[in-house]
C-alpha atoms as a PDB file:
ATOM      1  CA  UNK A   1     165.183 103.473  93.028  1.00  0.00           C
ATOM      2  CA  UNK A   2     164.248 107.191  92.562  1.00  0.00           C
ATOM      3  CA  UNK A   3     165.196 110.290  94.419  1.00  0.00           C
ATOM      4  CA  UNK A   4     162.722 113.023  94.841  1.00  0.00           C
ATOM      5  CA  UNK A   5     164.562 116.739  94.433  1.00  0.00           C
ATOM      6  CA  UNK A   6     162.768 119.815  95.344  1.00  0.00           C
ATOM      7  CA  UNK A   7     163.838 122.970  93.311  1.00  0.00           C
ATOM      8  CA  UNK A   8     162.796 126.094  94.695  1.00  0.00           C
ATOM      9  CA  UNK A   9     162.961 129.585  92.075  1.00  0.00           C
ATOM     10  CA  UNK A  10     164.502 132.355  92.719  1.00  0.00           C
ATOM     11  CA  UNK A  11     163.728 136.239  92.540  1.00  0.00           C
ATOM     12  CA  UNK A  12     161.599 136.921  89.094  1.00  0.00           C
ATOM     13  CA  UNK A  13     161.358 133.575  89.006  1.00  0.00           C
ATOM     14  CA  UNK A  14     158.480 130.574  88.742  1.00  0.00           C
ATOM     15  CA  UNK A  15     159.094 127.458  88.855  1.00  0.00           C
ATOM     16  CA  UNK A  16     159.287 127.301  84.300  1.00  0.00           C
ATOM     17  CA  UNK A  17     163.026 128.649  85.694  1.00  0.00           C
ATOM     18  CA  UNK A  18     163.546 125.209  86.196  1.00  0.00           C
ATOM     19  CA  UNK A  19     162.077 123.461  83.091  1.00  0.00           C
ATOM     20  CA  UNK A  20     165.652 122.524  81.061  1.00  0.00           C
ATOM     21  CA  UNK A  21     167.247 121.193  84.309  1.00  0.00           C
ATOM     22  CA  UNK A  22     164.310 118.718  84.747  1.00  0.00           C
ATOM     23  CA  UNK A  23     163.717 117.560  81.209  1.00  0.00           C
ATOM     24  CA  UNK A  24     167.993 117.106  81.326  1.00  0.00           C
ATOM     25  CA  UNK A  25     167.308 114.863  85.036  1.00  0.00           C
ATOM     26  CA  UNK A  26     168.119 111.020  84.625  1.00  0.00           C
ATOM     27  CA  UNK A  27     165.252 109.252  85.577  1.00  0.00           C
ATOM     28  CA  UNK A  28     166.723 108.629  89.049  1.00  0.00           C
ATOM     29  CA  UNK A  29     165.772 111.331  89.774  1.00  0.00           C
ATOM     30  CA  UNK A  30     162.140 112.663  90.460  1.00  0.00           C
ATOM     31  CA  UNK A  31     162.061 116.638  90.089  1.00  0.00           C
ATOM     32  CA  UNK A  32     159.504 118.293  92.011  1.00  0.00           C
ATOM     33  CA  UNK A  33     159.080 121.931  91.432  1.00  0.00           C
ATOM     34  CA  UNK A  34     157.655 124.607  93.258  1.00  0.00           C
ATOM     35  CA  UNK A  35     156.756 128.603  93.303  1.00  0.00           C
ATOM     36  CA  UNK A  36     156.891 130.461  96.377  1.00  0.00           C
ATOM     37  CA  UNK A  37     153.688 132.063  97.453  1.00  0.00           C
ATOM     38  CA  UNK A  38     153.613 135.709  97.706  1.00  0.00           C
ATOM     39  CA  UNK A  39     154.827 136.016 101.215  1.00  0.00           C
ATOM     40  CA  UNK A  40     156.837 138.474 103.212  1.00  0.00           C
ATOM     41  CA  UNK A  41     159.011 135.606 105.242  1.00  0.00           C
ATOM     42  CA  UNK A  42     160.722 132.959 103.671  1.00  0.00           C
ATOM     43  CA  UNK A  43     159.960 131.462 107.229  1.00  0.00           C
ATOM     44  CA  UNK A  44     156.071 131.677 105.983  1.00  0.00           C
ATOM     45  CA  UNK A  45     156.963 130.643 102.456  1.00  0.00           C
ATOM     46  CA  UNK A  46     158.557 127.553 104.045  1.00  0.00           C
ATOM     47  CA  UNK A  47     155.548 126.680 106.186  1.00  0.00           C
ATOM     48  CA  UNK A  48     153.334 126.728 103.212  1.00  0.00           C
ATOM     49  CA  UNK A  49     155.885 124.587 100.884  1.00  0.00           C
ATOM     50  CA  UNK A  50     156.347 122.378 103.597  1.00  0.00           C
ATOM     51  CA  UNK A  51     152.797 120.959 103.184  1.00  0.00           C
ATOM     52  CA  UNK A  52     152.649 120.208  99.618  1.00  0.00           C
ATOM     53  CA  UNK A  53     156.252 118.445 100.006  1.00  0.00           C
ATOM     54  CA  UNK A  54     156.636 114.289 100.238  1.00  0.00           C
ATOM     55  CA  UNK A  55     158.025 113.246 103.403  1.00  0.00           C
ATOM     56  CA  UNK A  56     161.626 112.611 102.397  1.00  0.00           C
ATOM     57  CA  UNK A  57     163.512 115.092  99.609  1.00  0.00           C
ATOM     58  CA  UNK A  58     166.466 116.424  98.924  1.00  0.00           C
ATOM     59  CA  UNK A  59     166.017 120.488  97.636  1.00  0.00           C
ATOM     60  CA  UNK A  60     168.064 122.783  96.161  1.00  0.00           C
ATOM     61  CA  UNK A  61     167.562 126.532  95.831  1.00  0.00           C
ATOM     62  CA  UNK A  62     168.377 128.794  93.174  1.00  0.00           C
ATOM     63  CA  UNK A  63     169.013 132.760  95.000  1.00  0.00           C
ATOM     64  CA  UNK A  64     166.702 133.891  96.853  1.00  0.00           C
ATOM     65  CA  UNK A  65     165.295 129.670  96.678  1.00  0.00           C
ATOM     66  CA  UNK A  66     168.328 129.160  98.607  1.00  0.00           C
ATOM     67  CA  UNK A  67     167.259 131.469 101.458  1.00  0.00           C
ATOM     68  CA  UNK A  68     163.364 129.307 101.270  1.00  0.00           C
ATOM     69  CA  UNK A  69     165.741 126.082 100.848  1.00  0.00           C
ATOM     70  CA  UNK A  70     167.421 127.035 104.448  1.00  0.00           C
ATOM     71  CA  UNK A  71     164.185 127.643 106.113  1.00  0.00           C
ATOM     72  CA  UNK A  72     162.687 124.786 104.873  1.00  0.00           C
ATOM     73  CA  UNK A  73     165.987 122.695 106.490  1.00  0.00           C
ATOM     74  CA  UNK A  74     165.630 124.618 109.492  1.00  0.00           C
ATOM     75  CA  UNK A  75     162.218 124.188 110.152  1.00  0.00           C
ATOM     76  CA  UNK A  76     162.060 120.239 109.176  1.00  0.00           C
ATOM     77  CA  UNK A  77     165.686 118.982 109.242  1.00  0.00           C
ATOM     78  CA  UNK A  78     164.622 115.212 109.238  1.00  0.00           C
ATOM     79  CA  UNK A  79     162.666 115.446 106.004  1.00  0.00           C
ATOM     80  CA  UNK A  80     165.658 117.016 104.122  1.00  0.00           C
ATOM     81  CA  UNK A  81     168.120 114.323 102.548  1.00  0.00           C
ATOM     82  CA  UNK A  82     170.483 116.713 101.296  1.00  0.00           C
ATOM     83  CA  UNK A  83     171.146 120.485 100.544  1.00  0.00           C
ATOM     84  CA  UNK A  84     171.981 122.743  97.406  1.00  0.00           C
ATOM     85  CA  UNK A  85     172.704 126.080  97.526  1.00  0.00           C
ATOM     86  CA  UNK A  86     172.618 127.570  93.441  1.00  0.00           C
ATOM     87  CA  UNK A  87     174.006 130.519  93.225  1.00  0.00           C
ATOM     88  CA  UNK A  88     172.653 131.891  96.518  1.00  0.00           C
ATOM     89  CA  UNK A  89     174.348 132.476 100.317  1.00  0.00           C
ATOM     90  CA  UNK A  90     173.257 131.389 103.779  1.00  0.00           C
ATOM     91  CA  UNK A  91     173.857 135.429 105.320  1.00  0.00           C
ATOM     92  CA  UNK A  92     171.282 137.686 106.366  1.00  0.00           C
ATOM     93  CA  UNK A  93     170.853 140.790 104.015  1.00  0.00           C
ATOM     94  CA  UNK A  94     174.264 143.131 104.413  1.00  0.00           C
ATOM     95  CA  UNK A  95     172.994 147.019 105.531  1.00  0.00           C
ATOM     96  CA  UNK A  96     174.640 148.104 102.379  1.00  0.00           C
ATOM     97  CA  UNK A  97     171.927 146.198  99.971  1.00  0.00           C
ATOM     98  CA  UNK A  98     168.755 147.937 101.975  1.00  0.00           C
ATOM     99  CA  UNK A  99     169.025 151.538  99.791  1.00  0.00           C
ATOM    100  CA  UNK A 100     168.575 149.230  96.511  1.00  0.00           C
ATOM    101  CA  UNK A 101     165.990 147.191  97.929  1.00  0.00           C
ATOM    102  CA  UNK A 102     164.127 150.329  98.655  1.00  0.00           C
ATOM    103  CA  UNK A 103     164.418 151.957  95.569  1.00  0.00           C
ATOM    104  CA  UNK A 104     163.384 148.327  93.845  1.00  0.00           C
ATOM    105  CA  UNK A 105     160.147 148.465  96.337  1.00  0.00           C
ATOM    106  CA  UNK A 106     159.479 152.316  95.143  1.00  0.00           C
ATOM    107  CA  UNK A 107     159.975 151.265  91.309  1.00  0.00           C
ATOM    108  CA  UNK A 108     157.397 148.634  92.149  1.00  0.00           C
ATOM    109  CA  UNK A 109     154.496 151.098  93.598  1.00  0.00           C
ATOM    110  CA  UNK A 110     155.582 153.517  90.955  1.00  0.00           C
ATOM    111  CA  UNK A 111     154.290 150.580  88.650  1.00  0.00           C
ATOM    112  CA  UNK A 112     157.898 150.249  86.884  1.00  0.00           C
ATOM    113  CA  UNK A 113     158.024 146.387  87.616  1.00  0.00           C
ATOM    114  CA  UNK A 114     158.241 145.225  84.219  1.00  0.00           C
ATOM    115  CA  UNK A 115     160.482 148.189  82.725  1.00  0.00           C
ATOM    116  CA  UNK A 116     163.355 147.755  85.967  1.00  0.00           C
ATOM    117  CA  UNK A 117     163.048 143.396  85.273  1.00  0.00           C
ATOM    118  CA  UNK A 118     163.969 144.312  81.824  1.00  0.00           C
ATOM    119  CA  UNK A 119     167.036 146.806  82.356  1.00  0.00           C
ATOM    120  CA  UNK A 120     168.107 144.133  84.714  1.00  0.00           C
ATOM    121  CA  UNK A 121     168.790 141.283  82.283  1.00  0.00           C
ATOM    122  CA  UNK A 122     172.148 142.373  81.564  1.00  0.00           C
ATOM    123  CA  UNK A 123     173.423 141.746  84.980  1.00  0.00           C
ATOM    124  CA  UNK A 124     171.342 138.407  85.410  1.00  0.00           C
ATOM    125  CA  UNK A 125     172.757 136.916  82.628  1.00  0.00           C
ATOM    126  CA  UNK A 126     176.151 135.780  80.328  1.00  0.00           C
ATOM    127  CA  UNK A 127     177.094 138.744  77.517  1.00  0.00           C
ATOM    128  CA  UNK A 128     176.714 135.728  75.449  1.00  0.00           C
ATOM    129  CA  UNK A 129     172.930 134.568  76.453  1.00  0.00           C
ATOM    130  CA  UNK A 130     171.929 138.303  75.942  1.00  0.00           C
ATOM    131  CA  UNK A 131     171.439 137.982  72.134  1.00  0.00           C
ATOM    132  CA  UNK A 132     169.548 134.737  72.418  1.00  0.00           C
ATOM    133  CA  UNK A 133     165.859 135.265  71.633  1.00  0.00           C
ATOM    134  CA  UNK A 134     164.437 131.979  72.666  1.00  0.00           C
ATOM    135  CA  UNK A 135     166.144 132.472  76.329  1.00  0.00           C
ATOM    136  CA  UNK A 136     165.115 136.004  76.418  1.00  0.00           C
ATOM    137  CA  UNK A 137     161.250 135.554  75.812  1.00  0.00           C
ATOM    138  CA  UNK A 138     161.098 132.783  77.960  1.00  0.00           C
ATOM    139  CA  UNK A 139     162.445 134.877  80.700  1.00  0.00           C
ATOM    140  CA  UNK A 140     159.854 137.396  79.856  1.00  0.00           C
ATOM    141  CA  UNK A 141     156.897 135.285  80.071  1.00  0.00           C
ATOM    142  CA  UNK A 142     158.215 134.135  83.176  1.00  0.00           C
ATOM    143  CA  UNK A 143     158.615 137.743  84.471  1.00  0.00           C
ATOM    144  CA  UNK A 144     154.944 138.301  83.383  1.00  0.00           C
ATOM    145  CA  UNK A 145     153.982 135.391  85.304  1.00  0.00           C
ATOM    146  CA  UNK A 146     155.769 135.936  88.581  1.00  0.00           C
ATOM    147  CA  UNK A 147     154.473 139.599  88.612  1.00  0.00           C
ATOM    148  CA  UNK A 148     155.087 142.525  91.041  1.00  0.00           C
ATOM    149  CA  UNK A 149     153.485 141.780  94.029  1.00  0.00           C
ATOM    150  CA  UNK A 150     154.990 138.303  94.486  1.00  0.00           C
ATOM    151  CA  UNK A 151     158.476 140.417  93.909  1.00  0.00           C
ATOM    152  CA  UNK A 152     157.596 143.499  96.315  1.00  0.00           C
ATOM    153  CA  UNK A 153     156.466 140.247  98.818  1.00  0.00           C
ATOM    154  CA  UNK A 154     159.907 138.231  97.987  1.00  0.00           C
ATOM    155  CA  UNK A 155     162.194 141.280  98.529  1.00  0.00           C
ATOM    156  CA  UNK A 156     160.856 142.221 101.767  1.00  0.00           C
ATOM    157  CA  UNK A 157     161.441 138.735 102.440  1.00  0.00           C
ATOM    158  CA  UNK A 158     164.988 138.823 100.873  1.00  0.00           C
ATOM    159  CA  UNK A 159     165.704 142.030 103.525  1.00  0.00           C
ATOM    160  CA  UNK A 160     164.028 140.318 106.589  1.00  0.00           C
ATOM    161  CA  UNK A 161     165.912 136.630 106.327  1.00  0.00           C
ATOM    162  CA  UNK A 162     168.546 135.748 109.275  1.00  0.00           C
ATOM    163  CA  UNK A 163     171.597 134.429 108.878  1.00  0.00           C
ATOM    164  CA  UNK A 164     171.743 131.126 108.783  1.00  0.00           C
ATOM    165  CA  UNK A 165     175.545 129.860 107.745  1.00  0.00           C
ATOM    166  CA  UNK A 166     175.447 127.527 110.754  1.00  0.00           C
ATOM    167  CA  UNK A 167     172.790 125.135 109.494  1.00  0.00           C
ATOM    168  CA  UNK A 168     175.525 124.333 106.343  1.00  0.00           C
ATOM    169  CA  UNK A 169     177.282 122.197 108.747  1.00  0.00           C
ATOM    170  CA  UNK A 170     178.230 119.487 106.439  1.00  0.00           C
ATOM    171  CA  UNK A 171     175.668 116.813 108.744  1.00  0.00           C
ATOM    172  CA  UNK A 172     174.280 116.218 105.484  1.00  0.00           C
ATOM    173  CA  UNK A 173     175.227 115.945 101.705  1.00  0.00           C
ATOM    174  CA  UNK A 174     175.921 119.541 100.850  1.00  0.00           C
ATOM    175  CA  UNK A 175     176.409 120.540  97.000  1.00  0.00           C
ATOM    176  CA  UNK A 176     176.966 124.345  96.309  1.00  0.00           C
ATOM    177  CA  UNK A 177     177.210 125.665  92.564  1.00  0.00           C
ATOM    178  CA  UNK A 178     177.826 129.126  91.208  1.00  0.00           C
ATOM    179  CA  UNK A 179     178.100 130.368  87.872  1.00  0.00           C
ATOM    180  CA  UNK A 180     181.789 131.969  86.601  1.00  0.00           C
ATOM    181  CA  UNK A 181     179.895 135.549  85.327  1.00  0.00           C
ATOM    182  CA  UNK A 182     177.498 135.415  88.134  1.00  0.00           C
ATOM    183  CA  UNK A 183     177.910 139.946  89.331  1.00  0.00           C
ATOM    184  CA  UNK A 184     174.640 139.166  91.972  1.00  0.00           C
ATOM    185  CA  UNK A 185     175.860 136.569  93.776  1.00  0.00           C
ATOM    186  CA  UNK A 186     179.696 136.512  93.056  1.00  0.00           C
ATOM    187  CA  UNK A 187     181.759 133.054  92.702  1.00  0.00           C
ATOM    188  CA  UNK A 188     184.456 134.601  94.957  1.00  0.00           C
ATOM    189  CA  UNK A 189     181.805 135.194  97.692  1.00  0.00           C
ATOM    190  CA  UNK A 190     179.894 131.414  97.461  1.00  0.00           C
ATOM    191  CA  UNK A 191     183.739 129.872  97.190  1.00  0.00           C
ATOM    192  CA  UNK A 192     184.314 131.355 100.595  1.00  0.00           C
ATOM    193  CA  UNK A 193     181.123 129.830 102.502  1.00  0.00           C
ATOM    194  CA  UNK A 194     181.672 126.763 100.588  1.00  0.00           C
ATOM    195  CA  UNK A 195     185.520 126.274 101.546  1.00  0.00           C
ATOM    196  CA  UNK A 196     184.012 126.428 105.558  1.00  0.00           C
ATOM    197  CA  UNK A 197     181.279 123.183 104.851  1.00  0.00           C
ATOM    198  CA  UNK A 198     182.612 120.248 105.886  1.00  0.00           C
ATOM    199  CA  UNK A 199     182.903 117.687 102.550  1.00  0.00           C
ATOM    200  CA  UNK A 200     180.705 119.654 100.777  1.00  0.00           C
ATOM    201  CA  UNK A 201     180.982 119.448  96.798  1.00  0.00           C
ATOM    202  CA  UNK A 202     181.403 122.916  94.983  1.00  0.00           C
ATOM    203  CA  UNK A 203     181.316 123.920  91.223  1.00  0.00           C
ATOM    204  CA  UNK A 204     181.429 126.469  88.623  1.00  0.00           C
ATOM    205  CA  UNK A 205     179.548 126.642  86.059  1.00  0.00           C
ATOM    206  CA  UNK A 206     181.787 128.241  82.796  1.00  0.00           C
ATOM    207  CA  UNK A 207     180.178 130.973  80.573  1.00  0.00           C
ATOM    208  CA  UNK A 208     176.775 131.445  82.603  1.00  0.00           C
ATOM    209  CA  UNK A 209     175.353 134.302  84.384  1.00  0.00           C
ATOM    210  CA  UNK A 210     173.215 134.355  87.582  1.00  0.00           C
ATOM    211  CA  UNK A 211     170.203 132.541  85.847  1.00  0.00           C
ATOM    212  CA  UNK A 212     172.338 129.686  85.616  1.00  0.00           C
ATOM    213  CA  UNK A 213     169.274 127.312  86.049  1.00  0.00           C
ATOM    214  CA  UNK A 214     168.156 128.724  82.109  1.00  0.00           C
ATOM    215  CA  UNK A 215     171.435 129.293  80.498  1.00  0.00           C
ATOM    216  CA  UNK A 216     173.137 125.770  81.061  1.00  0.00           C
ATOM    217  CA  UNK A 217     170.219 123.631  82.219  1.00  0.00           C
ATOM    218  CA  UNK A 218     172.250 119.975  81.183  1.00  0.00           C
ATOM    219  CA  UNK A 219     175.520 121.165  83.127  1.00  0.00           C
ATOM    220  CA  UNK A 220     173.529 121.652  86.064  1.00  0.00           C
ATOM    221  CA  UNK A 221     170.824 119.009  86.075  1.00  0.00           C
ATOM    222  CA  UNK A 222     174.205 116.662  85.465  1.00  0.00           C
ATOM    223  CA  UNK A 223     175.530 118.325  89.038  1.00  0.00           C
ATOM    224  CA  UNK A 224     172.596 117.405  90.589  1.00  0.00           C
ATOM    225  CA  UNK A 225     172.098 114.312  89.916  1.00  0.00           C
ATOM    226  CA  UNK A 226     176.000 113.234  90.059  1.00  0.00           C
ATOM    227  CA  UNK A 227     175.547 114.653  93.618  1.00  0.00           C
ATOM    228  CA  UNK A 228     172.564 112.860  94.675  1.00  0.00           C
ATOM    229  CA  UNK A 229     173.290 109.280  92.966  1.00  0.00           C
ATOM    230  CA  UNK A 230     176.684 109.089  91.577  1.00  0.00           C
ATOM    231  CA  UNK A 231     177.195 105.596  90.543  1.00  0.00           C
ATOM    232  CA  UNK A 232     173.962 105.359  89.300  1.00  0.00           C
ATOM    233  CA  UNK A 233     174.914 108.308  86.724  1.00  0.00           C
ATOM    234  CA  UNK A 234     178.187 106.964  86.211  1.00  0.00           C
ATOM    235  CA  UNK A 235     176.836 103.349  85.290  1.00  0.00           C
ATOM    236  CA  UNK A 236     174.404 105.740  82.638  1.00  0.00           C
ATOM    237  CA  UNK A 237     177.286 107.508  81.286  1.00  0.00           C
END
């Protein structure tokens, strides 16, 4: 028996962010990825994911994925089987972030895009991925791909999402992962949402950075699917 799993990008991201965790899936386990469409909701971008999904999936998001990921459960609870959050939160955007988001925005129509995704890989990654020029490129092209008006589109999205903590319930399998250099979305701040889910599973990924979908594709795609069909992984092992 497969298991379809929906993986939803993050910010600067297209769905290649993805490509090592599915070519390190067991064949269990049927990856589907997507990219979100440059729209200023991730209540739209839901909508229009929504109707390329199957019927039945479970989905994980990766940052701002996991915001999409929690629209897409709020909007069609019965077709989601279970829920990861990736180094992402279930809050609305704190006050404090708007000035940055701004600025980013400004950067953007200044035509900076490129130049600010660059100066940014330090903080989106491990020390240790930073000198790695196969990881680096790929990120690039994936940059070049995603482009600015997709981000301009996905940050205004990032500032207008609601808080939605209360869907993470624990009423369904619940797996939330974060990555032990992670400075965007801090393992201190996903360990205390986590800690409040009812029998929901929670990791941390050792010497990775935010873009913990790129830098250890194998440790995650073996969280996965150890979350979504244990003994069937076990039995592979």
């Amino acid at each position: 028996m497969t298991h379809t799993l929906v993986l939803v990008p993050g910010l600067n991201n297209t769905s290649a962010v993805f490509d090592g965790v599915v070519r390190a899936l067991p064949p269990q386990v049927q990856a589907r990825t997507v990219d979100n469409p440059p729209l200023e909701t991730v209540e739209a971008i839901a909508q229009v994911l929504l109707q390329q999904l199957p019927e039945r999936f479970w989905l994980a998001g990766f940052s701002f994925g996991g915001y999409v990921a929690l629209a897409l459960l709020e909007a069609a609870p019965e077709r989601v089987q279970g829920i990861a959050m990736i180094c992402t939160g279930p809050y609305a955007d704190p006050a404090a972030a708007r000035p940055k988001r701004l600025a980013a925005l400004e950067t953007v129509a200044q035509g900076r895009y490129f130049e600010m995704v660059e100066q940014q890989a330090a903080n989106a990654f491990h020390p240790d991925s930073l000198g790695n020029k196969v990881l680096m490129q790929a990120r690039s092209a994936m940059v070049l791909d995603y482009g600015p008006d997709r981000y301009a589109a996905h940050v205004r999205a990032t500032m207008a999402r609601p808080d939605r903590s209360h869907l993470l319930d624990g009423g369904k399998p619940t797996l939330v992962v974060t990555a032990s250099h992670d400075t965007v979305i801090t393992p201190t701040s996903v360990a205390a949402y986590a800690a409040a889910i009812p029998g929901a599973q929670h990791h941390v990924v050792q010497g990775a950075g935010h873009l913990v979908p790129m830098e250890k594709p194998a440790e995650l795609a073996l969280l996965l699917a150890e979350w979504m069909v244990p003994s069937t992984v076990r039995a592979a092992a």
